[in-house]
Protein backbone atom coordinates (compact mmCIF):
# COMPACT_ATOMS: atom_id res chain seq x y z
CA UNK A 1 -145.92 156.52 105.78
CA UNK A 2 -144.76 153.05 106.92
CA UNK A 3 -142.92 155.01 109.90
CA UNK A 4 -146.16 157.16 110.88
CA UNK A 5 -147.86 153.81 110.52
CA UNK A 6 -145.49 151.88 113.03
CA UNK A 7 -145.46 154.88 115.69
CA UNK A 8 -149.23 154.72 115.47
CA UNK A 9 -149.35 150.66 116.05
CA UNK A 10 -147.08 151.13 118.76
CA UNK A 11 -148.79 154.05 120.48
CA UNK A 12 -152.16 151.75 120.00
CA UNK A 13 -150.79 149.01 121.96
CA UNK A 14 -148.69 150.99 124.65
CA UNK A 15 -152.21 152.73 125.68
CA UNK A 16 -153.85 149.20 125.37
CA UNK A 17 -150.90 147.86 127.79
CA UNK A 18 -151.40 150.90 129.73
CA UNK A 19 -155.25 150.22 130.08
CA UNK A 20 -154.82 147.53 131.26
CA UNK A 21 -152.63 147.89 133.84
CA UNK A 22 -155.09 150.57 135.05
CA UNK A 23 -158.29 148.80 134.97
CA UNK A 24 -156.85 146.27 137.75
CA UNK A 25 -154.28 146.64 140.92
CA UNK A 26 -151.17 146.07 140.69
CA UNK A 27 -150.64 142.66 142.56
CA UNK A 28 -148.32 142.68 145.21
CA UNK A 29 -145.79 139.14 143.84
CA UNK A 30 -142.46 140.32 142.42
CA UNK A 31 -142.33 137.61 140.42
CA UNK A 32 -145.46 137.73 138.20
CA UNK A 33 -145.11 141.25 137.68
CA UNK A 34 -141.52 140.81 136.50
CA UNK A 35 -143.18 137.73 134.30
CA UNK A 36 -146.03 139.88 132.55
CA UNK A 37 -143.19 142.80 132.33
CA UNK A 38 -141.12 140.89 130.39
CA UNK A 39 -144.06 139.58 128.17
CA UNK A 40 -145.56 143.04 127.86
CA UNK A 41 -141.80 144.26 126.42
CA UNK A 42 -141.12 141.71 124.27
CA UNK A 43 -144.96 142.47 122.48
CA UNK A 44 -143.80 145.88 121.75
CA UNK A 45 -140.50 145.11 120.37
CA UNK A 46 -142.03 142.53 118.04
CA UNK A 47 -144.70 145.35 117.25
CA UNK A 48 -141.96 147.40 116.19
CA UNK A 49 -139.68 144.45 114.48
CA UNK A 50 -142.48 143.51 112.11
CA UNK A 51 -143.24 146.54 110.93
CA UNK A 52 -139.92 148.22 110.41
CA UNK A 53 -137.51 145.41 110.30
CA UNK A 54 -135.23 144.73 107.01
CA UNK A 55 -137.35 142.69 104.50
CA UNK A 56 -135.70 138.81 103.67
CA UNK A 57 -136.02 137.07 100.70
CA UNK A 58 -139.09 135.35 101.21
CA UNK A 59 -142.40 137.61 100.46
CA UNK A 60 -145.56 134.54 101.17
CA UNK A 61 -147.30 134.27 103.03
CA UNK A 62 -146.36 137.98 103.86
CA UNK A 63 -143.32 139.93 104.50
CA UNK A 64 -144.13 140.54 107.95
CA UNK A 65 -144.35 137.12 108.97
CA UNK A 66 -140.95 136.51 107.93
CA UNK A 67 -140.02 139.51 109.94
CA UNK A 68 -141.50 138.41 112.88
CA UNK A 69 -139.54 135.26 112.48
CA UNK A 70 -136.52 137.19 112.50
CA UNK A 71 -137.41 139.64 115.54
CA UNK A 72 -138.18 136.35 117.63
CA UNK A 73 -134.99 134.97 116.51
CA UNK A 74 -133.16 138.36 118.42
CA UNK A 75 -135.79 137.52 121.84
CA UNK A 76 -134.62 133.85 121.73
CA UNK A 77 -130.54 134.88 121.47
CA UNK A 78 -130.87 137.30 124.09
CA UNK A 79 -132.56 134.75 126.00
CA UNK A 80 -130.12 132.47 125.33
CA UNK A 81 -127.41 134.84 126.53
CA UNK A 82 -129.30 135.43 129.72
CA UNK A 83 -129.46 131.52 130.44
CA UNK A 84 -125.44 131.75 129.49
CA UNK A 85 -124.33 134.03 132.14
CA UNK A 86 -126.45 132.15 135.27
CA UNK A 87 -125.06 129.73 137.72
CA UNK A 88 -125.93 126.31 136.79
CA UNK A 89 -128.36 125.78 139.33
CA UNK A 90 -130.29 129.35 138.58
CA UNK A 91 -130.08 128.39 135.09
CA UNK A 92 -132.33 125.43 135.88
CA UNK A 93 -134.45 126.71 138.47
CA UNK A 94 -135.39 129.54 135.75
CA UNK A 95 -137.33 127.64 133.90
CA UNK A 96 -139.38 126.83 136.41
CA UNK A 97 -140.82 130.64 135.82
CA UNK A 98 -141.53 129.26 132.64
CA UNK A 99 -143.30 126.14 133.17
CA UNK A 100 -143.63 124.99 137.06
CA UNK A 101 -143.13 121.52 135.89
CA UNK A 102 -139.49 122.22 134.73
CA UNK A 103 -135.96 122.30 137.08
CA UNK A 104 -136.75 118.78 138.05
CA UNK A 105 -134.14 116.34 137.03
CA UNK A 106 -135.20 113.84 134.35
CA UNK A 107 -134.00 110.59 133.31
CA UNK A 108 -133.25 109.68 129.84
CA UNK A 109 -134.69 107.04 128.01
CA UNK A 110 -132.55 104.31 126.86
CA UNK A 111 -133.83 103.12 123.38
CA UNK A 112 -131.34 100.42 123.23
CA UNK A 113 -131.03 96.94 125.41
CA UNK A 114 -133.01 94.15 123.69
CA UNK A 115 -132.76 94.60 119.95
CA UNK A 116 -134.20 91.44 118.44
CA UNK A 117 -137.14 92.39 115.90
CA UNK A 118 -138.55 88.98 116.68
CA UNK A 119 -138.52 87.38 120.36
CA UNK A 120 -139.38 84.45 120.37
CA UNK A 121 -139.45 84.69 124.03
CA UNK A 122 -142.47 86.86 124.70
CA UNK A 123 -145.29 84.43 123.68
CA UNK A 124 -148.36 87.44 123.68
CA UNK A 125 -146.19 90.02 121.47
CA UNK A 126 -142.91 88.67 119.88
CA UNK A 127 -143.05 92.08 117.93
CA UNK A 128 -142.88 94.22 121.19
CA UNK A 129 -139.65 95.50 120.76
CA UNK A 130 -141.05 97.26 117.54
CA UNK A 131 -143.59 98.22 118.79
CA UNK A 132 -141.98 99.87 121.70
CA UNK A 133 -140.18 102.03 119.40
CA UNK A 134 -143.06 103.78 117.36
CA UNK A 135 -143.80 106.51 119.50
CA UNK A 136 -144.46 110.06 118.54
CA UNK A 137 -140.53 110.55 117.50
CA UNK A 138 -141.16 108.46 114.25
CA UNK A 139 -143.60 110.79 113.01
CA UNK A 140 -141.53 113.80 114.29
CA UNK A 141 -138.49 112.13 112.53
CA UNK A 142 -140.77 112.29 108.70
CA UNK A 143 -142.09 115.23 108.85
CA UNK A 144 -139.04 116.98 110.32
CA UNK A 145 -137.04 115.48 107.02
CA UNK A 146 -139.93 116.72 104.92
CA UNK A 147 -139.27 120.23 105.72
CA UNK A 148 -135.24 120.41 106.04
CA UNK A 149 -135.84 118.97 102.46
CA UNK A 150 -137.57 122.26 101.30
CA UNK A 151 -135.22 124.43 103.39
CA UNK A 152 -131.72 122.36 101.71
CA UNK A 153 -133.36 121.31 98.28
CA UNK A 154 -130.73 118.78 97.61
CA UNK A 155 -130.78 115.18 97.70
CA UNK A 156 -127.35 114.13 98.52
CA UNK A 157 -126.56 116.91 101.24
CA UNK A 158 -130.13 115.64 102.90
CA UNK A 159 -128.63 112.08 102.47
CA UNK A 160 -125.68 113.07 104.08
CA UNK A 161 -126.48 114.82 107.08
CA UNK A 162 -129.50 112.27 107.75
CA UNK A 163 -126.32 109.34 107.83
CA UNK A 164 -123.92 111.67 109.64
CA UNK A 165 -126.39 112.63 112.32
CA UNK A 166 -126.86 108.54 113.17
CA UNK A 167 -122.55 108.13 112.76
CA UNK A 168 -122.80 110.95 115.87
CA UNK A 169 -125.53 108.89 117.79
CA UNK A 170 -123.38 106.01 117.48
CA UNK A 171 -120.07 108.11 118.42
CA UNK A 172 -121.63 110.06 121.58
CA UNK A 173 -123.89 107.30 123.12
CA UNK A 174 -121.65 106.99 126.15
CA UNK A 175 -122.52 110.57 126.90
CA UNK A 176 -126.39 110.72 126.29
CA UNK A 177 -128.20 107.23 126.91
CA UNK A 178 -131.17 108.37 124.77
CA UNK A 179 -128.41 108.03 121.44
CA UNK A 180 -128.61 104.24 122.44
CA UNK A 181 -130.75 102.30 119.71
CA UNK A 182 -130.60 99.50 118.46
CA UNK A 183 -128.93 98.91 114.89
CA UNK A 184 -132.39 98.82 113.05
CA UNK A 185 -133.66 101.89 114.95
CA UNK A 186 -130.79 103.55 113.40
CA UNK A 187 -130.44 102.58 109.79
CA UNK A 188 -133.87 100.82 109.14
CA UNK A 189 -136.34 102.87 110.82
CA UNK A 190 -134.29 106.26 110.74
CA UNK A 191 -132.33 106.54 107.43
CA UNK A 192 -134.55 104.60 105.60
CA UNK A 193 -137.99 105.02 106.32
CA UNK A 194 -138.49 108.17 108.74
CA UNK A 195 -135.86 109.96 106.73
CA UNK A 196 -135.61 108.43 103.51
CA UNK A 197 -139.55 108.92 103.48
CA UNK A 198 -139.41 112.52 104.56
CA UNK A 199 -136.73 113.47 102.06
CA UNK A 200 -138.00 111.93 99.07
CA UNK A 201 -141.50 113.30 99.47
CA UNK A 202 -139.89 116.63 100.04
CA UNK A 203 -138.03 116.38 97.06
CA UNK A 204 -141.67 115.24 94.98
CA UNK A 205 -142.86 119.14 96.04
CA UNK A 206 -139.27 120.86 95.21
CA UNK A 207 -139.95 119.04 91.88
CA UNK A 208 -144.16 119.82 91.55
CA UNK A 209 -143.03 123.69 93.03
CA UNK A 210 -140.37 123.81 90.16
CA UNK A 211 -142.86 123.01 87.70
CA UNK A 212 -145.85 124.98 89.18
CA UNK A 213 -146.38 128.22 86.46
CA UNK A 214 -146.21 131.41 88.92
CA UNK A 215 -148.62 133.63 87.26
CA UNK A 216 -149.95 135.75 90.51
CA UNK A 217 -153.67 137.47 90.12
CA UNK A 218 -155.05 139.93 92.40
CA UNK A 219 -157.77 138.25 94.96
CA UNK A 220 -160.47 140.28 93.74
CA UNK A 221 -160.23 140.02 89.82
CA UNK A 222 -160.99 136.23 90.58
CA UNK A 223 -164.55 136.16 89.16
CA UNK A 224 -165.15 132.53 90.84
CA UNK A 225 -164.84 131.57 94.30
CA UNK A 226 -163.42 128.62 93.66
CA UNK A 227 -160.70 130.31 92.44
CA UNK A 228 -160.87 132.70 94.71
CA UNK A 229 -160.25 129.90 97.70
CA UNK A 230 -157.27 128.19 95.22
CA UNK A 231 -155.55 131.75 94.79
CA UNK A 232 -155.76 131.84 99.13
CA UNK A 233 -153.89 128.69 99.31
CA UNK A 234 -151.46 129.65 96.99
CA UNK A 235 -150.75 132.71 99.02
CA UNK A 236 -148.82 129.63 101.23
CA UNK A 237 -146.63 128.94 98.56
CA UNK A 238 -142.93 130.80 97.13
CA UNK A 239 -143.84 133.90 94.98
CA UNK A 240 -141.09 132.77 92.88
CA UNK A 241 -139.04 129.76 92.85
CA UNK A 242 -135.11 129.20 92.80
CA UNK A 243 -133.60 125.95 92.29
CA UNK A 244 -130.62 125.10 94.63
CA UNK A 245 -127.32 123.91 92.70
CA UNK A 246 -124.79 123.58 95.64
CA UNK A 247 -121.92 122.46 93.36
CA UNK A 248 -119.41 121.67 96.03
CA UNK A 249 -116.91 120.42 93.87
CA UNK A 250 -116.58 123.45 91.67
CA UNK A 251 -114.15 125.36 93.70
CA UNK A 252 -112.77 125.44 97.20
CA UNK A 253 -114.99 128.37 98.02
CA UNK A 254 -118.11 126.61 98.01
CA UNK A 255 -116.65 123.18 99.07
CA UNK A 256 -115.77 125.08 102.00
CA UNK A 257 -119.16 126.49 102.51
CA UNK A 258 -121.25 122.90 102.42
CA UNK A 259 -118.99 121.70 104.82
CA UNK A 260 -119.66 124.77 107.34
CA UNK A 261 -123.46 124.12 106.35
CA UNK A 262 -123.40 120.73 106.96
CA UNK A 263 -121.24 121.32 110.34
CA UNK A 264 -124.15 123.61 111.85
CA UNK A 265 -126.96 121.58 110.93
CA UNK A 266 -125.08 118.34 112.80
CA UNK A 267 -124.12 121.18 115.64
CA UNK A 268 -128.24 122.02 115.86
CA UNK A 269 -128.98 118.67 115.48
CA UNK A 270 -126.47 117.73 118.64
CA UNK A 271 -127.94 121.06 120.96
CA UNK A 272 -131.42 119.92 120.88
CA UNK A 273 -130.30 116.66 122.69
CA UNK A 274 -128.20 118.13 124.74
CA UNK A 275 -129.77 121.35 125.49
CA UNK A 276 -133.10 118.56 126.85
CA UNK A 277 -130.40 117.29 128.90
CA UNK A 278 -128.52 119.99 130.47
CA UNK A 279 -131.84 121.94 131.29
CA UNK A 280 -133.52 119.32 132.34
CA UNK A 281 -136.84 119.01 129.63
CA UNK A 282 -138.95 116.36 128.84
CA UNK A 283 -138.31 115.59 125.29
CA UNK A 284 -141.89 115.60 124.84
CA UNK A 285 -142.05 119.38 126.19
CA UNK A 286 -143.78 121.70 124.42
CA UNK A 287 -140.39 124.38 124.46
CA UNK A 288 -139.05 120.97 122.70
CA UNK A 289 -141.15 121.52 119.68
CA UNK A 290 -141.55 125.21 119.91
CA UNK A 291 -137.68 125.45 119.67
CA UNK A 292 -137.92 122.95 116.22
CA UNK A 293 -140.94 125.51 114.96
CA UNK A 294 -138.70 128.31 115.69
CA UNK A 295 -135.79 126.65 113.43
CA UNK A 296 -137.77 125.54 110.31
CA UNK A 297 -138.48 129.11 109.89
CA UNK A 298 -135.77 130.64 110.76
CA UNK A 299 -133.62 128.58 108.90
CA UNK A 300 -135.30 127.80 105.45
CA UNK A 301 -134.58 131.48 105.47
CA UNK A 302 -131.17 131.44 106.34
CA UNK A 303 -130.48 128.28 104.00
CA UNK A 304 -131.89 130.94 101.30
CA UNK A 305 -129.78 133.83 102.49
CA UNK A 306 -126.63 131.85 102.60
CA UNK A 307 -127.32 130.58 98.70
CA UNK A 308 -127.89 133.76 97.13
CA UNK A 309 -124.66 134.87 98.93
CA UNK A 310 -122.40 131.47 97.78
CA UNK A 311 -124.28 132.04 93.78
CA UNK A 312 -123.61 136.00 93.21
CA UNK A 313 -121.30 137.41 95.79
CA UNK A 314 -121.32 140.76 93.53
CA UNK A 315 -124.76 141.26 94.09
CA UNK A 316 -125.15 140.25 97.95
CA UNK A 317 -121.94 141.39 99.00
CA UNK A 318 -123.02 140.42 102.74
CA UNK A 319 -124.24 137.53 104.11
CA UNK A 320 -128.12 138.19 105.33
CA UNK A 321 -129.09 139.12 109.02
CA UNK A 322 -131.31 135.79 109.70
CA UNK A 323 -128.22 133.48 108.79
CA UNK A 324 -125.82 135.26 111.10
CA UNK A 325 -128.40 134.99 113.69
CA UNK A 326 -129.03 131.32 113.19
CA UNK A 327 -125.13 130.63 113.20
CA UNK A 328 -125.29 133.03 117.10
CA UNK A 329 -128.09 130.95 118.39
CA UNK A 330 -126.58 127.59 117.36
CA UNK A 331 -123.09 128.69 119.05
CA UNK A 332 -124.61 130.09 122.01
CA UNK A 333 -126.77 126.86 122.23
CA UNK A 334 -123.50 125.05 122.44
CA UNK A 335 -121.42 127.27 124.83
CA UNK A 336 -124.46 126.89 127.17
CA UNK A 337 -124.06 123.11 126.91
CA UNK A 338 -120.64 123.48 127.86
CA UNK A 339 -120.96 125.70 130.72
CA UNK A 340 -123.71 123.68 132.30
CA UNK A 341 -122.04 120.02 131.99
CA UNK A 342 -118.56 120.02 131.08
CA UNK A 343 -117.63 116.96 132.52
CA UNK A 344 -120.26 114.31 129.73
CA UNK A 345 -118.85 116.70 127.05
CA UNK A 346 -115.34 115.77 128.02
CA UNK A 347 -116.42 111.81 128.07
CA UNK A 348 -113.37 110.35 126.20
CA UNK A 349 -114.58 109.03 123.41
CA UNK A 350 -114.11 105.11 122.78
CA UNK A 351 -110.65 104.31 121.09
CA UNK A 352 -112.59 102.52 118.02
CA UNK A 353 -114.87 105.33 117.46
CA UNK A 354 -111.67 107.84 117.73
CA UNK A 355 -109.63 105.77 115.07
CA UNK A 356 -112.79 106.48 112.69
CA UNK A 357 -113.40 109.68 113.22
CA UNK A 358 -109.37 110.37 111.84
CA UNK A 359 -109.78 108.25 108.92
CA UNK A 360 -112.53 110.01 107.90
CA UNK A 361 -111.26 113.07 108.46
CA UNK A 362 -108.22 112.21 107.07
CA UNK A 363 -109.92 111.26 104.02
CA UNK A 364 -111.57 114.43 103.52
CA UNK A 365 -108.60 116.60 103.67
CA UNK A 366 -106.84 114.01 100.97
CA UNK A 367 -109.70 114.36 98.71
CA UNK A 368 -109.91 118.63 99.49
CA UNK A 369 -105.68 118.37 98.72
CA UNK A 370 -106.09 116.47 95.10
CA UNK A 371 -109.34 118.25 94.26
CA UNK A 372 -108.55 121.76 94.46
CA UNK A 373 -104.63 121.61 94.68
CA UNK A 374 -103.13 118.75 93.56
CA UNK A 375 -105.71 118.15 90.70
CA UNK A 376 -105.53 121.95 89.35
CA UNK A 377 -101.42 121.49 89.33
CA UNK A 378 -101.47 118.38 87.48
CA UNK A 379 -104.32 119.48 84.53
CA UNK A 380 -102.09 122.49 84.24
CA UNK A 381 -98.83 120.62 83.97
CA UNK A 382 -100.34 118.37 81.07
CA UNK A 383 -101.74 121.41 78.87
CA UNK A 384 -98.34 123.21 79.09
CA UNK A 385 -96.81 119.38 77.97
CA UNK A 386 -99.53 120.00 75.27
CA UNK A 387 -98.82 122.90 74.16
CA UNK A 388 -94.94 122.56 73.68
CA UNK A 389 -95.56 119.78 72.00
CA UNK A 390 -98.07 121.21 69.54
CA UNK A 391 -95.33 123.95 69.27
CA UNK A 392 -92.95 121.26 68.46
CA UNK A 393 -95.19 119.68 65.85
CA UNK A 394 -95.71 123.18 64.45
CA UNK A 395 -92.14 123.96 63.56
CA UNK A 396 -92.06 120.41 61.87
CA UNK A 397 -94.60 121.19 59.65
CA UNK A 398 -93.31 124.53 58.91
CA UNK A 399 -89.96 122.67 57.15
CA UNK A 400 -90.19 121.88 53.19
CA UNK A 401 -89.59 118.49 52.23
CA UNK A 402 -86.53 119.02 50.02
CA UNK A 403 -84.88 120.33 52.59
CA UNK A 404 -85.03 124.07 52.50
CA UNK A 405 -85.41 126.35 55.37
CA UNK A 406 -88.31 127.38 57.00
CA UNK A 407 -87.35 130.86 56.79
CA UNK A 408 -87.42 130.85 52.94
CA UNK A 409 -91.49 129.80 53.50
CA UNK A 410 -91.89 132.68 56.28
CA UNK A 411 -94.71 133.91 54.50
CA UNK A 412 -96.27 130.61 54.78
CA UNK A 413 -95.59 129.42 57.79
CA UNK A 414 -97.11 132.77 59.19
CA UNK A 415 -99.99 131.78 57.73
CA UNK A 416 -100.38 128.62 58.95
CA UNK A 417 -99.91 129.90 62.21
CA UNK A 418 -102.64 132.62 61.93
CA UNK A 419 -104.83 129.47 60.60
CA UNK A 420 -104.10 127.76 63.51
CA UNK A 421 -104.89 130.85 65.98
């Protein structure tokens, strides 16, 4: 049924494409032909995606909204690839075929320079440098928190990104301008309100969705319509809900894991900064924000996939198809930030910044050596000390105290031991 269903959706629209191609002449402009070509074959493939695409884990809204998400996420790889294997220079002018305002080189705002919150020089607004920095990134910043907070559902790995992410701004401002701000953009503004904000009121709705009773009821049994309009919303929340426990420190395995989660989200972070860059985009483009649509969906799937895979590897013995595709589009991202401007990439970092950047690491490998090697050795070492010298203590109390053997009180001592077992 669902396959006589999809050939007839598809059959609908290919007449309907058909139609209309028909009704009006063909206009003689290679380009916008190729333009609605493309569109008109990327419709059908979605047609066909959503409606006989692999199900994910997520069933609300609907199942084939998530399987949209997942068809677009193939369109955007592919066009991702396509962007990969251009010259720089086509690269850029292609996007003019997708906004005539693009493939114009753009310079990047410098957030830094004067970074006194009051100054007492400017009589009219001694505030201004404040001022200057609310602009429509702070409430990008909150609400962008809010929902990797749903997607991660953990406090400290939201924590740690969020400080990470402004230790890379600080690291790679000699290679993008617009990571120079000033040190209470960074830590006051960023970390603690934007972000902070974002992640602690996403972590008030994990707690109010862990708490909400999931007791689903057909639309129509609703007798009032005030329930009827409460059981619509609720089609917008999880049909179910499952509580995140990371538990990085429980064995290398999942230590391992975090640490590769943690690495892509810095990685997709880094791309949309220097993908703006490289392909010369407004940051305030609307691709800009259709890109960061395209990832919250995408990935509070993936974050889900890659959970159930880390908490019973029996059961999903394969990692799901929306998290490899998220970890293809974030590499390809990155190889196409390579290929089009190698030369700020290779910008040697500053010898201060380097000298951090190997303590840390070098403290992470120390504390991944004593954790899950070193640790394991020792805590083994002291219950074999343990047990020899419960063995030891044993065979003492085994002895009479007049002095006879312990082999005349065999019978004893063997049950003692059984006792003891």
């Amino acid at each position: 049924f669902r396959r006589a269903h999809t050939l007839t959706v598809l059959f609908i629209l290919t007449c309907a494409l058909g139609y209309v191609t028909l009704l009006e002449e063909t206009p003689q402009n290679t380009a916008y032909n190729t333009k609605r070509g493309i569109i008109a074959s990327i419709l059908v493939f979605l047609c066909f995606g959503v409606t006989q695409a692999k199900d994910g884990p997520f069933s609300r809204p609907h199942p084939a909204y998530w399987r949209f998400w997942l068809c677009v996420s193939v369109v955007y790889e592919l066009f991702l690839i396509f962007i990969l294997f251009q010259t720089v220079q086509d690269g850029r002018q292609f996007m003019k075929y997708i906004d005539s305002h693009l493939g114009v080189p753009l310079p990047e705002r410098d957030y830094g320079g004067n970074c006194l919150i009051y100054d007492p020089g400017n009589g009219t607004d001694p505030f201004h440098n404040i001022w200057d920095k609310l602009d429509g990134f702070v409430p990008a910043h909150f609400f962008g928190w809010y929902l990797k907070t749903l997607m991660i559902r953990d406090w400290w790995m939201c924590m740690i990104i969020s400080v990470m992410f402004e230790f890379l701004e600080y690291s790679l401002e000699h290679q993008l301008p617009n990571f120079s701000e000033c040190w209470w953009d960074h830590w006051i503004m960023d970390v603690i309100l934007c972000n902070g904000l974002g992640i602690y009121c996403g972590m008030k709705t994990l707690s109010w969705l862990s708490l909400k009773t999931y007791k689903w009821q057909g639309l129509w049994n609703i007798p009032t319509y005030k329930g009827k309009m409460k059981r619509i919303v609720f089609q917008f929340t999880p049909y179910s809900w499952v509580k995140f426990e990371w538990k990085p420190a429980s064995s290398l395995r999942r230590w391992l894991a975090v640490c590769g989660i943690i690495f892509v989200f810095l990685l997709a972070e880094l791309n949309t900064f220097y993908l703006k860059f490289v392909l010369w985009m407004p940051p305030e483009h609307y691709l800009v924000l259709l890109r960061l649509v395209f990832f919250v969906n995408v990935g509070g799937v993936a974050m889900r996939e890659i959970y159930d895979f880390m908490d019973d590897p029996k059961f999903h013995k394969k990692l799901g198809q929306q998290a490899w595709l998220v970890a293809a589009i974030t590499a390809t991202e990155f190889l196409i930030v390579v290929k089009y401007d190698p030369y700020t990439l290779t910008l040697s970092l500053p010898f201060y910044i380097t000298q951090c950047w190997i303590l840390g690491i070098i403290l992470v490998l120390t504390w991944t050596a004593w954790r899950f090697f070193i640790r394991d050795i020792t805590l083994r070492y002291k219950e074999i000390r343990r047990q020899k010298q419960e063995h030891r203590h044993e065979d003492k109390c085994l002895s009479n105290g007049d002095g006879h053997s312990a082999l005349l009180d065999e019978p004893n001592g063997n049950k003692l031991r059984e006792r003891k077992l």
